[in-house]
N, C-alpha and C. Protein backbone atom coordinates (compact mmCIF):
# COMPACT_ATOMS: atom_id res chain seq x y z
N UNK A 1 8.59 -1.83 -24.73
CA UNK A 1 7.62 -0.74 -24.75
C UNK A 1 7.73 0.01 -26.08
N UNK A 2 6.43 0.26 -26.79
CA UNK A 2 6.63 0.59 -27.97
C UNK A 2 5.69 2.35 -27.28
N UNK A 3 6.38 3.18 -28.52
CA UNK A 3 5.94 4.77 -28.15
C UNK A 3 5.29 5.08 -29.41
N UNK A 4 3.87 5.89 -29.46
CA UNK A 4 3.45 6.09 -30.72
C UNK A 4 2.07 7.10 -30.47
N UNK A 5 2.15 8.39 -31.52
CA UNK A 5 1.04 9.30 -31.41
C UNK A 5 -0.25 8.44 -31.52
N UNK A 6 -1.22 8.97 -30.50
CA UNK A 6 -2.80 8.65 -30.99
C UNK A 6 -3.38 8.86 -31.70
N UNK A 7 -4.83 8.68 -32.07
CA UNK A 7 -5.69 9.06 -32.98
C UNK A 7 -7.00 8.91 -32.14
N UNK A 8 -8.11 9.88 -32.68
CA UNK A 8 -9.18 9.81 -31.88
C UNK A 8 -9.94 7.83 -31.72
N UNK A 9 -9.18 7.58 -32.97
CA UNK A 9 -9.75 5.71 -32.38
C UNK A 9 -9.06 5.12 -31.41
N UNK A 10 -8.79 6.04 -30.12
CA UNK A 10 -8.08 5.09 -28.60
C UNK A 10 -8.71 6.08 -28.08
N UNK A 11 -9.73 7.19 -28.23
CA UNK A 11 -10.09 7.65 -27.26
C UNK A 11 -10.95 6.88 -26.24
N UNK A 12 -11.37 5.77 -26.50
CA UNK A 12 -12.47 5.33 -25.35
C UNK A 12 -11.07 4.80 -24.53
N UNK A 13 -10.01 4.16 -24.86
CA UNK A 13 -9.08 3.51 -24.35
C UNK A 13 -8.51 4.54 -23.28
N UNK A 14 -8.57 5.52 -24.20
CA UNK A 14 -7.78 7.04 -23.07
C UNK A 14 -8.62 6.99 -22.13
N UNK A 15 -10.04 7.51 -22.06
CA UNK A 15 -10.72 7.32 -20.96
C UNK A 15 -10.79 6.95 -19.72
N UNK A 16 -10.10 5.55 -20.50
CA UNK A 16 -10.59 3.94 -19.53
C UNK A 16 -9.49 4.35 -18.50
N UNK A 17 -8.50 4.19 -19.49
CA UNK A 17 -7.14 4.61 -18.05
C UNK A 17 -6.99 5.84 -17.18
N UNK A 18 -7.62 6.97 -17.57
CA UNK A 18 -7.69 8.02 -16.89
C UNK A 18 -8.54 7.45 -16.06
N UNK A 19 -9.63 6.94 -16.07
CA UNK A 19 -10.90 6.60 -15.18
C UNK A 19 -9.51 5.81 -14.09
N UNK A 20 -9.03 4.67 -14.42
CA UNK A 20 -8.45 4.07 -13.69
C UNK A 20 -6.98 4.63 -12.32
N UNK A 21 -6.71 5.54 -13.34
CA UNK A 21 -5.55 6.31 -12.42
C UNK A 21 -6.40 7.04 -11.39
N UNK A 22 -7.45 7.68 -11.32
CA UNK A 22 -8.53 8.34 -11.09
C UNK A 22 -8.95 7.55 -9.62
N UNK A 23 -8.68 6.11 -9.94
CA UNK A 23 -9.12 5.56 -8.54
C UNK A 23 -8.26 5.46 -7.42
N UNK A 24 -6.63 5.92 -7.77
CA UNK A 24 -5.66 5.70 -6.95
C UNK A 24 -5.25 6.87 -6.74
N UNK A 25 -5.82 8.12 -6.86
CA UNK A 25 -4.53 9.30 -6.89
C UNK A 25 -5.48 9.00 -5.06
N UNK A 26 -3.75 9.61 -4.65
CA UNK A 26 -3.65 10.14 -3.27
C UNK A 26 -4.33 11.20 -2.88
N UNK A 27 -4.72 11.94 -3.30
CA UNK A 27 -4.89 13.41 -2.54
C UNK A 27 -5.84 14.06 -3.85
N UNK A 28 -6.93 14.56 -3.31
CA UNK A 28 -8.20 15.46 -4.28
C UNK A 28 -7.11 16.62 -4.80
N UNK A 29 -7.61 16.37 -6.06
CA UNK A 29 -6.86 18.26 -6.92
C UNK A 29 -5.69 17.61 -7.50
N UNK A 30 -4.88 16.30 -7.28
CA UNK A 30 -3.47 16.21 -7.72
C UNK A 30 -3.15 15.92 -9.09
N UNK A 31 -5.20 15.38 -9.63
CA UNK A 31 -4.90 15.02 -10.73
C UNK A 31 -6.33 15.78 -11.58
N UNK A 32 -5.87 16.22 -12.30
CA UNK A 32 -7.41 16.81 -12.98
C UNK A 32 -7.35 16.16 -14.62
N UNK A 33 -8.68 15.25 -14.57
CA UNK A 33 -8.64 14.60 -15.67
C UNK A 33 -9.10 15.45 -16.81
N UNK A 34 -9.30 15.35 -17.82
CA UNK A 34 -10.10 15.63 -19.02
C UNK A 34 -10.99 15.29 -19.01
N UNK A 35 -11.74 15.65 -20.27
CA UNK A 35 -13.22 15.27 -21.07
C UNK A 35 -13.15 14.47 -21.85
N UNK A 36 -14.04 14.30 -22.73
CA UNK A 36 -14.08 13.65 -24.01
C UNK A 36 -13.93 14.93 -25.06
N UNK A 37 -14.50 15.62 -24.47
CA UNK A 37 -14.56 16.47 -25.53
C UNK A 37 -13.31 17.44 -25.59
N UNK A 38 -12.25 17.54 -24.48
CA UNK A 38 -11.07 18.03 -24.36
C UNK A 38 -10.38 17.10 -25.30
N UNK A 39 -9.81 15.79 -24.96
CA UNK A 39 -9.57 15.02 -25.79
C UNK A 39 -9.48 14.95 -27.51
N UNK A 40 -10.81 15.34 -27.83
CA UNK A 40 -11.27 15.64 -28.99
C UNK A 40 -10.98 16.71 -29.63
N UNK A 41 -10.78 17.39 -28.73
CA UNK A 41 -10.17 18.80 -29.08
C UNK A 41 -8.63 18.75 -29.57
N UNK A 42 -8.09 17.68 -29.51
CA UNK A 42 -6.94 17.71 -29.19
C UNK A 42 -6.29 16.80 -30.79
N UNK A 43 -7.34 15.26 -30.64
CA UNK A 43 -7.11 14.76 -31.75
C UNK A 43 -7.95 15.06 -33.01
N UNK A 44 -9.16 15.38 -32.74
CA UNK A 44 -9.92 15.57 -34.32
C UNK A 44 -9.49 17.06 -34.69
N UNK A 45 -9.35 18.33 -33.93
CA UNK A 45 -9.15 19.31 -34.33
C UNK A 45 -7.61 19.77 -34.32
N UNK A 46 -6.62 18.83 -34.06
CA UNK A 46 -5.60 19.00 -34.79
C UNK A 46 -4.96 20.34 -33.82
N UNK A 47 -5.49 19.90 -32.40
CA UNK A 47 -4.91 21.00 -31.67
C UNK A 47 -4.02 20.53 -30.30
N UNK A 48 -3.01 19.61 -30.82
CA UNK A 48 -2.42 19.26 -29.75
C UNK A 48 -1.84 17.96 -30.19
N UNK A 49 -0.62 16.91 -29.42
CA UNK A 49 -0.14 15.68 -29.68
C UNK A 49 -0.43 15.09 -28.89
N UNK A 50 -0.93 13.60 -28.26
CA UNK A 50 -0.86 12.71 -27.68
C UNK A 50 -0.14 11.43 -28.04
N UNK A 51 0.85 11.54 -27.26
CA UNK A 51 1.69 10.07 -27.13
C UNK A 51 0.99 9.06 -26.42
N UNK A 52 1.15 8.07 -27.22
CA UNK A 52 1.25 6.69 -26.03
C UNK A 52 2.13 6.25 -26.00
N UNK A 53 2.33 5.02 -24.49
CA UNK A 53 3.26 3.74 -24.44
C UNK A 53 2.43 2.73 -24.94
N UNK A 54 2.55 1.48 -25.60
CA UNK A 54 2.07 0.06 -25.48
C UNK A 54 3.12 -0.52 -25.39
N UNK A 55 2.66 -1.91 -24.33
CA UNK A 55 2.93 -2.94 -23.95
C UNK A 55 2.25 -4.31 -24.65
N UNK A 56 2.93 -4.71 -25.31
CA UNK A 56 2.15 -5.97 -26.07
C UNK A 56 1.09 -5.10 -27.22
N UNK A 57 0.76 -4.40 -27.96
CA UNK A 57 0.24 -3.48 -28.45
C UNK A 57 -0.89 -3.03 -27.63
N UNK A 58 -0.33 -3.11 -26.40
CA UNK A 58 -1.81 -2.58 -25.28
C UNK A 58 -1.67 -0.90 -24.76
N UNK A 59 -2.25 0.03 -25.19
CA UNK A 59 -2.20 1.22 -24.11
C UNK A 59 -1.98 0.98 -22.94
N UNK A 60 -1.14 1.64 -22.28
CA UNK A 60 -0.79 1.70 -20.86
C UNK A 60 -0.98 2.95 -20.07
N UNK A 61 -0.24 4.15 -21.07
CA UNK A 61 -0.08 5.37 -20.36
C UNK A 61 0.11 6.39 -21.89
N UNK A 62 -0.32 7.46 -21.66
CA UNK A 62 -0.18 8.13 -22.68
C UNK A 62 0.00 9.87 -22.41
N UNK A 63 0.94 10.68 -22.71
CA UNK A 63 1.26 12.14 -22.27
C UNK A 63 0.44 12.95 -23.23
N UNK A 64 -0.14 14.42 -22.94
CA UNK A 64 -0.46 14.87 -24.17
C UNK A 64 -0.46 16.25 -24.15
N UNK A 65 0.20 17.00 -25.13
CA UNK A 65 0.28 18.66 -25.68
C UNK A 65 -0.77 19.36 -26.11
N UNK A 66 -1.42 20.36 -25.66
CA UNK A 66 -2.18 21.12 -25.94
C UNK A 66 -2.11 22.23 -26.80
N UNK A 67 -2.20 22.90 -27.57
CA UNK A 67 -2.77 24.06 -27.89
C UNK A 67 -3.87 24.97 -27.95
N UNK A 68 -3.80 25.49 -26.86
CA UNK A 68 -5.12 26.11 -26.59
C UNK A 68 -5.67 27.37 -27.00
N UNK A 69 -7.19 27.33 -26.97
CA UNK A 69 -7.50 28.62 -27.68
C UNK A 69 -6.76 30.01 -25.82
N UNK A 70 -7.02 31.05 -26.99
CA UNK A 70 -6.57 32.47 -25.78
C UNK A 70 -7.32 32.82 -25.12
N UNK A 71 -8.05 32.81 -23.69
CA UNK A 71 -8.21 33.53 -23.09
C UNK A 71 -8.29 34.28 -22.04
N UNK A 72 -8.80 34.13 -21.21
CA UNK A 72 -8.84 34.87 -19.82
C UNK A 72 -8.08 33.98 -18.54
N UNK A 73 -7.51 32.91 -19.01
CA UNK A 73 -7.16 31.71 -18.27
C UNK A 73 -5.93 31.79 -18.45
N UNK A 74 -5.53 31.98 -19.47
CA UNK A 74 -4.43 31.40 -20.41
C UNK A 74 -2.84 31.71 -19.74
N UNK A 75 -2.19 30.60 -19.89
CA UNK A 75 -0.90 30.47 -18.69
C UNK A 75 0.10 31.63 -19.23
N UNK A 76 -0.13 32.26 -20.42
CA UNK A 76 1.25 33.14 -20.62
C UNK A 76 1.31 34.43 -19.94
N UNK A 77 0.19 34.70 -19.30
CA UNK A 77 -0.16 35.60 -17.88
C UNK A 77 0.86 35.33 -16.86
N UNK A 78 1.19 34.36 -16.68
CA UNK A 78 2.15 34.07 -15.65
C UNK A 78 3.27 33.88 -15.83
N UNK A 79 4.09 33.40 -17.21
CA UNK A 79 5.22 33.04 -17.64
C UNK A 79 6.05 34.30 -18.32
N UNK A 80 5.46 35.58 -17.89
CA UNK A 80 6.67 36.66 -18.60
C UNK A 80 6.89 36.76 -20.19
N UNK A 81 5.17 36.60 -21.11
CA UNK A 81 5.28 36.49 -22.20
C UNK A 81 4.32 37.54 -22.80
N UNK A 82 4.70 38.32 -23.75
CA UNK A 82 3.93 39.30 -24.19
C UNK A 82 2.63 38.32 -24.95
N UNK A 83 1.65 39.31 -24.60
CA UNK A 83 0.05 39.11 -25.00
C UNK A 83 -0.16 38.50 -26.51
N UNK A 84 0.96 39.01 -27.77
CA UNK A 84 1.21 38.77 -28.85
C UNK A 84 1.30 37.20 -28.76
N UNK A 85 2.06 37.04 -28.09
CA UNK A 85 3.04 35.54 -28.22
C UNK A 85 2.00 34.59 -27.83
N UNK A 86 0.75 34.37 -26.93
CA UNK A 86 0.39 33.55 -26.24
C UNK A 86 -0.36 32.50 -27.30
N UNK A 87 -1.00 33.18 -28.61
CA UNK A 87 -1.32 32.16 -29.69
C UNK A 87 -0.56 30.85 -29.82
N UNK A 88 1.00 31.32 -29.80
CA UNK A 88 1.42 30.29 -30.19
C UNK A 88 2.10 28.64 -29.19
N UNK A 89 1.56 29.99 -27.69
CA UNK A 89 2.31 29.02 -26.35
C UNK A 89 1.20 27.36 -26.83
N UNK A 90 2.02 26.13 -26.47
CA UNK A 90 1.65 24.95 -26.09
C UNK A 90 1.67 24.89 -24.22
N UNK A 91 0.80 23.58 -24.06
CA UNK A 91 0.65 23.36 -22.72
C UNK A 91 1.15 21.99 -22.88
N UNK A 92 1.78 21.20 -21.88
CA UNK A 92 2.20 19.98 -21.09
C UNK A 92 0.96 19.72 -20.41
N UNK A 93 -0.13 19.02 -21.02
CA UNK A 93 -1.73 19.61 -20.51
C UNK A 93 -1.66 18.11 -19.19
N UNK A 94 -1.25 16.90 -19.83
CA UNK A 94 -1.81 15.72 -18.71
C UNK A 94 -0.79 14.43 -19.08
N UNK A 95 -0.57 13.97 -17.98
CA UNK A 95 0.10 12.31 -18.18
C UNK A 95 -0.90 11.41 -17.21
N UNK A 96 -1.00 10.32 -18.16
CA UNK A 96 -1.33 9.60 -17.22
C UNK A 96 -1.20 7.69 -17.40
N UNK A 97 -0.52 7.54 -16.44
CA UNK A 97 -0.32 6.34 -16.71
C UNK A 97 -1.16 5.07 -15.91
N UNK A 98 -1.63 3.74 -16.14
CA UNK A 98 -2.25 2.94 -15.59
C UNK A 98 -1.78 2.49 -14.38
N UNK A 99 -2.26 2.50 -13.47
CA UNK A 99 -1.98 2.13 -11.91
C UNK A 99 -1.32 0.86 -12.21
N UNK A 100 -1.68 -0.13 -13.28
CA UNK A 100 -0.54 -1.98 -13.34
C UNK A 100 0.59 -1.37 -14.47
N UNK A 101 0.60 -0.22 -14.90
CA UNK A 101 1.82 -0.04 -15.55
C UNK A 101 3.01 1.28 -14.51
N UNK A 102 2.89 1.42 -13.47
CA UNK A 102 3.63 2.06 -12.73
C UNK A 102 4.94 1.35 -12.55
N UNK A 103 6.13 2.17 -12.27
CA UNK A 103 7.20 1.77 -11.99
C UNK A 103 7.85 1.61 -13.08
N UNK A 104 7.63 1.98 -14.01
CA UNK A 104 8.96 1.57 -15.35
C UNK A 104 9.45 3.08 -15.61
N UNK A 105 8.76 4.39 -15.00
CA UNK A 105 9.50 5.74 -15.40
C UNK A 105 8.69 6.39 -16.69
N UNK A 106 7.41 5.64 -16.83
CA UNK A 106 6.75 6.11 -18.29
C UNK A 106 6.54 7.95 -18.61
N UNK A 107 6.11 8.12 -17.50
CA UNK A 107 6.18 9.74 -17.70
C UNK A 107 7.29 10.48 -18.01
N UNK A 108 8.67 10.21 -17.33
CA UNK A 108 9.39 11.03 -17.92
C UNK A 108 9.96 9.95 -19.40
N UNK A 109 10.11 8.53 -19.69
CA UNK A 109 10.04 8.54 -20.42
C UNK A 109 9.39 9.06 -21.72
N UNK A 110 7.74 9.73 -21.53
CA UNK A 110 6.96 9.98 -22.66
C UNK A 110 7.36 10.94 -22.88
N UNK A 111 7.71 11.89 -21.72
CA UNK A 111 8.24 13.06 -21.67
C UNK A 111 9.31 13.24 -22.49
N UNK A 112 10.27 12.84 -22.66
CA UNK A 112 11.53 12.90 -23.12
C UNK A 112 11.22 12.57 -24.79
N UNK A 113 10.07 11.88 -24.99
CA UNK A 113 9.73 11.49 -26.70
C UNK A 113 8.73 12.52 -26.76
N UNK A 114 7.61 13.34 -26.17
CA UNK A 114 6.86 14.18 -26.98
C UNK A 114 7.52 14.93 -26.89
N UNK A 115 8.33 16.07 -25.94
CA UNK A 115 8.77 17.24 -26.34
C UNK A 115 9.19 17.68 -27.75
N UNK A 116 10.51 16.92 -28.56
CA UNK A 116 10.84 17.38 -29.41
C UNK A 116 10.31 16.79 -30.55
N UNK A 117 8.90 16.42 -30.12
CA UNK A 117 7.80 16.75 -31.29
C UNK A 117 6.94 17.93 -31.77
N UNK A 118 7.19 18.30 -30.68
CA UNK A 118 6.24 19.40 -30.72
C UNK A 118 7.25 21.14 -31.20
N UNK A 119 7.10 21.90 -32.19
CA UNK A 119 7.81 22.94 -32.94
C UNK A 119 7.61 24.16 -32.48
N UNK A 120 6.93 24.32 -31.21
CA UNK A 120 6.93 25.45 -30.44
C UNK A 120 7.59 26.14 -29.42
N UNK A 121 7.86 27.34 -29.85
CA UNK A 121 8.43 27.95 -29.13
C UNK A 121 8.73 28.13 -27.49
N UNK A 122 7.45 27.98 -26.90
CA UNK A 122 7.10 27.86 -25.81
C UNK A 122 6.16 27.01 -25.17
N UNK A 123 6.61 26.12 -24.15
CA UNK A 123 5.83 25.19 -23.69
C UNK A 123 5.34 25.19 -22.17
N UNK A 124 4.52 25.57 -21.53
CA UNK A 124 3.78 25.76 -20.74
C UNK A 124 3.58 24.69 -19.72
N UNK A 125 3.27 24.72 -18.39
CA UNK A 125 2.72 23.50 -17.52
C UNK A 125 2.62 24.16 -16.29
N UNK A 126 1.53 23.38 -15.42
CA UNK A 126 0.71 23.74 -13.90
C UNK A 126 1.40 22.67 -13.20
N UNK A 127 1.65 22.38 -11.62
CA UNK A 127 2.13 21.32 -10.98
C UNK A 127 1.52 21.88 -10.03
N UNK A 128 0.97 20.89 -9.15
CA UNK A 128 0.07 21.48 -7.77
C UNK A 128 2.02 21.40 -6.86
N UNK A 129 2.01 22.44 -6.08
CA UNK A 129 2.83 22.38 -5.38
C UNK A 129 3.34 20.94 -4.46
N UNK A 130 2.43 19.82 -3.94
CA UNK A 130 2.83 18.52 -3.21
C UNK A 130 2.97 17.74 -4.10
N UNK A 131 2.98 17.77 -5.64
CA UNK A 131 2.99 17.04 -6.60
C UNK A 131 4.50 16.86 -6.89
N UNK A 132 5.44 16.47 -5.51
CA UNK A 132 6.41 16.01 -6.46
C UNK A 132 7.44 15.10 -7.77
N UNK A 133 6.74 14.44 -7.54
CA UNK A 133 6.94 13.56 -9.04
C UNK A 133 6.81 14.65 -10.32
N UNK A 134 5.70 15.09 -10.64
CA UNK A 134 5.58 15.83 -11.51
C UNK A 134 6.31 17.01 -11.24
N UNK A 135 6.92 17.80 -10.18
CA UNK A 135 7.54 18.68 -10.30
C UNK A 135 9.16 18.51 -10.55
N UNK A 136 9.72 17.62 -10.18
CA UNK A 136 10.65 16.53 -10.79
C UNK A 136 10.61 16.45 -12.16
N UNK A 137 10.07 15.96 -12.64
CA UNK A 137 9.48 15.90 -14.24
C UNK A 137 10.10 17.25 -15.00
N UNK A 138 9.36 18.19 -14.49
CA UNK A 138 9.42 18.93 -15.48
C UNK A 138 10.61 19.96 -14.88
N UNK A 139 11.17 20.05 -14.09
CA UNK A 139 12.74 20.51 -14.41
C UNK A 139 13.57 19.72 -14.85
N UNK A 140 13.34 18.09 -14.96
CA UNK A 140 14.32 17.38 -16.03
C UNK A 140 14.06 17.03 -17.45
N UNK A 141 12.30 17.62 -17.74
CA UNK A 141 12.75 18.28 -19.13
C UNK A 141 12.85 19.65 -19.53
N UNK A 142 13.21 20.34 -18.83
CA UNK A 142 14.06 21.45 -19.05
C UNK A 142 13.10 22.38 -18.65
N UNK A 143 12.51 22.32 -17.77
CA UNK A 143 11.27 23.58 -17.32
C UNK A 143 11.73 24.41 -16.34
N UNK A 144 11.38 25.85 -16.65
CA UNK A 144 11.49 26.71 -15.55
C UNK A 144 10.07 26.78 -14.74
N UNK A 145 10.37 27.60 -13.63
CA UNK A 145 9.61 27.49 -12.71
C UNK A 145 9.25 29.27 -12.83
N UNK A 146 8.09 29.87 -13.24
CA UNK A 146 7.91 30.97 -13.06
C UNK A 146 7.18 31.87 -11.99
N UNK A 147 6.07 30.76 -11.22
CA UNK A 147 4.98 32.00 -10.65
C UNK A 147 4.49 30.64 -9.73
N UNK A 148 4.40 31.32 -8.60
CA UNK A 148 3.22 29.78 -8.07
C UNK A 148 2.07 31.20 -7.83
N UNK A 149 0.92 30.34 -8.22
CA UNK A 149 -0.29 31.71 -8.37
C UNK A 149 -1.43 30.35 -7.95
N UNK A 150 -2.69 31.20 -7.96
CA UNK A 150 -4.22 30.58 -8.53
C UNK A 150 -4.65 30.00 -9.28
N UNK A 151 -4.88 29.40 -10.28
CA UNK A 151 -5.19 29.58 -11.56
C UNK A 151 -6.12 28.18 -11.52
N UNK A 152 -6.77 28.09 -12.99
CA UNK A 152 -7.90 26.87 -12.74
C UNK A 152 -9.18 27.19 -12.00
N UNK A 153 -9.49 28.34 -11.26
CA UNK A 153 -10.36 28.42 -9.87
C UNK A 153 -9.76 28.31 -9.15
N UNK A 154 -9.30 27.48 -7.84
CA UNK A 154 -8.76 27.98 -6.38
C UNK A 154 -7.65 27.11 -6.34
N UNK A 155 -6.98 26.61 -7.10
CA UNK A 155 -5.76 26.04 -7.11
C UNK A 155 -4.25 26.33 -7.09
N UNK A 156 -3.95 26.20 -6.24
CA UNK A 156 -1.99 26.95 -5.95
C UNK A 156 -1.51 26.21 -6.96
N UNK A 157 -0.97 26.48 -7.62
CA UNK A 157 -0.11 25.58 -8.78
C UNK A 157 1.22 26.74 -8.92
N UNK A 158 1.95 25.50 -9.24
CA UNK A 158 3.44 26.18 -9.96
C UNK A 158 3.24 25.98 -11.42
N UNK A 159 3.57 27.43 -12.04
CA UNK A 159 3.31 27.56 -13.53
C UNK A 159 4.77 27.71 -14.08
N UNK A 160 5.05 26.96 -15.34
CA UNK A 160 6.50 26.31 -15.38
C UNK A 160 6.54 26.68 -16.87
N UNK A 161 7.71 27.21 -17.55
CA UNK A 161 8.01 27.35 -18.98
C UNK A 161 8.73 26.40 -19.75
N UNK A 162 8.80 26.05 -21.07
CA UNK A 162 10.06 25.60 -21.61
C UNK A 162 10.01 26.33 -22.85
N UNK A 163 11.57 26.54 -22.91
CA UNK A 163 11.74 26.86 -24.48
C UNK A 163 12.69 26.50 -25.07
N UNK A 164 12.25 26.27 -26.56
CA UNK A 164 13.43 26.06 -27.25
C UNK A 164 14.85 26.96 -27.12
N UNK A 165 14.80 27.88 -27.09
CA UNK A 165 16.15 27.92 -26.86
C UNK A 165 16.38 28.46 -25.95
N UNK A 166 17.75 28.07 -25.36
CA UNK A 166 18.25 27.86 -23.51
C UNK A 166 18.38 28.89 -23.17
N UNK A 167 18.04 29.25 -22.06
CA UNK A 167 17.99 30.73 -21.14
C UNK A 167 19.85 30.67 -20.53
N UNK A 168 20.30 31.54 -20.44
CA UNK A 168 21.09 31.76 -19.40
C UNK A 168 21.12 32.46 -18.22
N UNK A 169 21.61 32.53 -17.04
CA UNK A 169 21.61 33.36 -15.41
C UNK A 169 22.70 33.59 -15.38
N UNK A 170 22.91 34.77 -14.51
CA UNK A 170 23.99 35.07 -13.21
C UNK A 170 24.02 35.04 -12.09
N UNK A 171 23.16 34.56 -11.62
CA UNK A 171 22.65 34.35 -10.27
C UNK A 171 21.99 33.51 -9.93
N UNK A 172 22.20 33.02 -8.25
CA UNK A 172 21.33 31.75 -7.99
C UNK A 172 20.98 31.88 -6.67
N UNK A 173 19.81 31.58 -6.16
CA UNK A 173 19.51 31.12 -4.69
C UNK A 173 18.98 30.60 -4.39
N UNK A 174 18.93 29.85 -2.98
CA UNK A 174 18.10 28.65 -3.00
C UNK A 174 16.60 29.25 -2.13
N UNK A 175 15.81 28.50 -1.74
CA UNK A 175 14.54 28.70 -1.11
C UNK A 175 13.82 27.30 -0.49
N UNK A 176 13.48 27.31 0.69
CA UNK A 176 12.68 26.19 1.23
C UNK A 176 11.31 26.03 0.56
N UNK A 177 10.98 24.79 -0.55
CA UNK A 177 9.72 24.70 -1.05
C UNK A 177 8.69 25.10 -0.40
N UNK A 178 8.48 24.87 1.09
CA UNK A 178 7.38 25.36 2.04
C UNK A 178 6.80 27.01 1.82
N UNK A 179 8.04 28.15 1.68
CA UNK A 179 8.32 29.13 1.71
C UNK A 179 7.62 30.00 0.82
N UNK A 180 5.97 29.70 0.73
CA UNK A 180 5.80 30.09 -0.79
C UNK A 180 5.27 31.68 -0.78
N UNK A 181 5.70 32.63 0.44
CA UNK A 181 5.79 34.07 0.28
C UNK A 181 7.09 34.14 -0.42
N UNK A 182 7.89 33.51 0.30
CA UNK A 182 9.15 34.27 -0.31
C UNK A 182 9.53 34.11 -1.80
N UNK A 183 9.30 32.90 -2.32
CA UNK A 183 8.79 32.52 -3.56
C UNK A 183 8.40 33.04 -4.51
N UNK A 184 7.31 33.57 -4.20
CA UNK A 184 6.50 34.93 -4.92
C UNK A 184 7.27 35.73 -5.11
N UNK A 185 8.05 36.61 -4.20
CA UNK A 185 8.64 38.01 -3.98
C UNK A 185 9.45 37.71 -5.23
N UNK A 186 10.38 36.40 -5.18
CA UNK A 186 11.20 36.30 -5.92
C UNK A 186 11.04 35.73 -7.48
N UNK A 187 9.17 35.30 -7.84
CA UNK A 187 9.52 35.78 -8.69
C UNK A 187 8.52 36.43 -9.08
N UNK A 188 8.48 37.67 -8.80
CA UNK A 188 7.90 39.18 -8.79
C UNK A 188 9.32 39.85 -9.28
N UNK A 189 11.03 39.30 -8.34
CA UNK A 189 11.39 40.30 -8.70
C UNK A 189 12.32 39.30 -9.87
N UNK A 190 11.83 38.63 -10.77
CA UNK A 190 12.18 38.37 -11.85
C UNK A 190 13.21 36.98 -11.78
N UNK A 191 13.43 36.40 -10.70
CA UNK A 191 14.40 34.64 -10.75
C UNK A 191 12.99 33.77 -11.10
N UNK A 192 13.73 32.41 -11.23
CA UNK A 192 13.18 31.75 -11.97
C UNK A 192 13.51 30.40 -11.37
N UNK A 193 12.52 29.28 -10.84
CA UNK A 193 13.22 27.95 -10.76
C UNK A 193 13.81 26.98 -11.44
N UNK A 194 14.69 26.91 -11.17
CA UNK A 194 15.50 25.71 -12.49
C UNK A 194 15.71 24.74 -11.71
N UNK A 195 15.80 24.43 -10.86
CA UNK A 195 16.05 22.66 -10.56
C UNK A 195 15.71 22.48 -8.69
N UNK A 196 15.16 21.59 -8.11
CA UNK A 196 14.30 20.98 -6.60
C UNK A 196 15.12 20.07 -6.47
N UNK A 197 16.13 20.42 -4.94
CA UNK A 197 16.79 19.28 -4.20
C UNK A 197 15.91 18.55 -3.16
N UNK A 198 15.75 17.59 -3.42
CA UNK A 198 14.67 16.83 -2.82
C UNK A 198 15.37 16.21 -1.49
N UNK A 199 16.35 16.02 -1.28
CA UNK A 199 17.47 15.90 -0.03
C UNK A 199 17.06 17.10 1.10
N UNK A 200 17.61 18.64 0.47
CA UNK A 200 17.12 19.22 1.17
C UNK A 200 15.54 20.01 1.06
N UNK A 201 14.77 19.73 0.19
CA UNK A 201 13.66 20.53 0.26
C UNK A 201 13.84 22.10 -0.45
N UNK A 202 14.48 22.25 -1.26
CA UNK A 202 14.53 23.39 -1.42
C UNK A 202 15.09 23.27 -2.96
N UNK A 203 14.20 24.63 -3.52
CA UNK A 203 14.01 24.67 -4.67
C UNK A 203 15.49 25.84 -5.27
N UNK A 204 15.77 25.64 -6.32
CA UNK A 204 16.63 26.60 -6.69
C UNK A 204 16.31 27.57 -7.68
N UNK A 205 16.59 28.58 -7.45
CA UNK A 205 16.41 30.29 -8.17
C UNK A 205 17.34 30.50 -9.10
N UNK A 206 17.36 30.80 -10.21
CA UNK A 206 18.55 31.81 -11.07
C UNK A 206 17.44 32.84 -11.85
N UNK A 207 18.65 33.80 -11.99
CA UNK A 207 18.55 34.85 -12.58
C UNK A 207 19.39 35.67 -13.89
């Protein structure tokens, strides 16, 4: 498997495979594709990275970083970041890999090669709450868990941080993923998720 940034000449290719993952997701809402013109946004205007995998020099699956313009949407509302800062937040915007290339780990592999491409401070991401794979994901590349809220229009999502440099806690507790009042309260009153035991269902808090 070879790993390598895009260019807007694989966008029809991007497409194709989003179209294709598109026919297998399990459950409405788990996967929200892009545009063309999101896409575009991303490679012609120089506002964001997209990785691929190839196989045989074939696209398979490809992850991609956003930088988005500011506004009324914008995830640093939820992540405990002053209004100043949000210019510079990145998003963990989409992965998606081809339904005949499943099973080799490509996501958190891509995962593990775009992050420390990208020179920002803060890195951003949504996970629909039943999305565990992806919520997996992104506490093993180093994501906190800040807010499960709305956002998008009517979507519960867990809104998740990373940053370059490592947070420390004094405190920890756990919580049943189901539990998503208590969740809130806690982080209203300022903990944070750092890592989901999938044994027992329950997410872990520090502070």
């Amino acid at each position: 498997m070879e790993f390598r940034l895009l260019t807007s000449k694989n966008i029809r290719t991007i497409l194709h495979i989003q179209e294709e993952a598109l026919r297998v997701v399990e459950r409405e809402g788990q996967l929200q594709p892009l545009s063309e013109a999101e896409y575009r946004f991303m490679l012609d205007e120089g506002r964001g990275l997209i990785l691929g995998a190839f196989a045989e020099d074939n696209l398979v699956a490809f992850r991609a970083l956003l930088h988005p313009d500011v506004d009324d949407t914008h995830l640093g509302q939820y992540i405990r970041l002053p209004e100043e800062v949000w210019q510079y937040v990145y998003y963990s915007e989409i992965t998606i890999v081809h339904p005949d290339a499943r099973g080799f780990g490509l996501q958190k592999r891509l995962g593990e090669r775009i992050m420390p491409l990208c020179e920002a401070e803060h890195i951003a991401a949504t996970v629909a709450p039943d999305n565990i794979p992806s919520l997996v994901d992104k506490f093993h590349l180093g994501f906190h868990m800040y807010a499960l809220e709305r956002v998008y229009g009517d979507h519960w999502r867990y809104v998740f941080r990373r940053d370059r440099t490592p947070l420390t806690f004094s405190e920890r507790c756990t919580v049943v993923k189901e539990d998503a009042e208590t969740q809130r309260q806690l982080f209203a009153d300022g903990w944070v998720g750092t890592s989901y035991n999938r044994l027992t269902n329950e997410l872990c808090l520090e502070r």
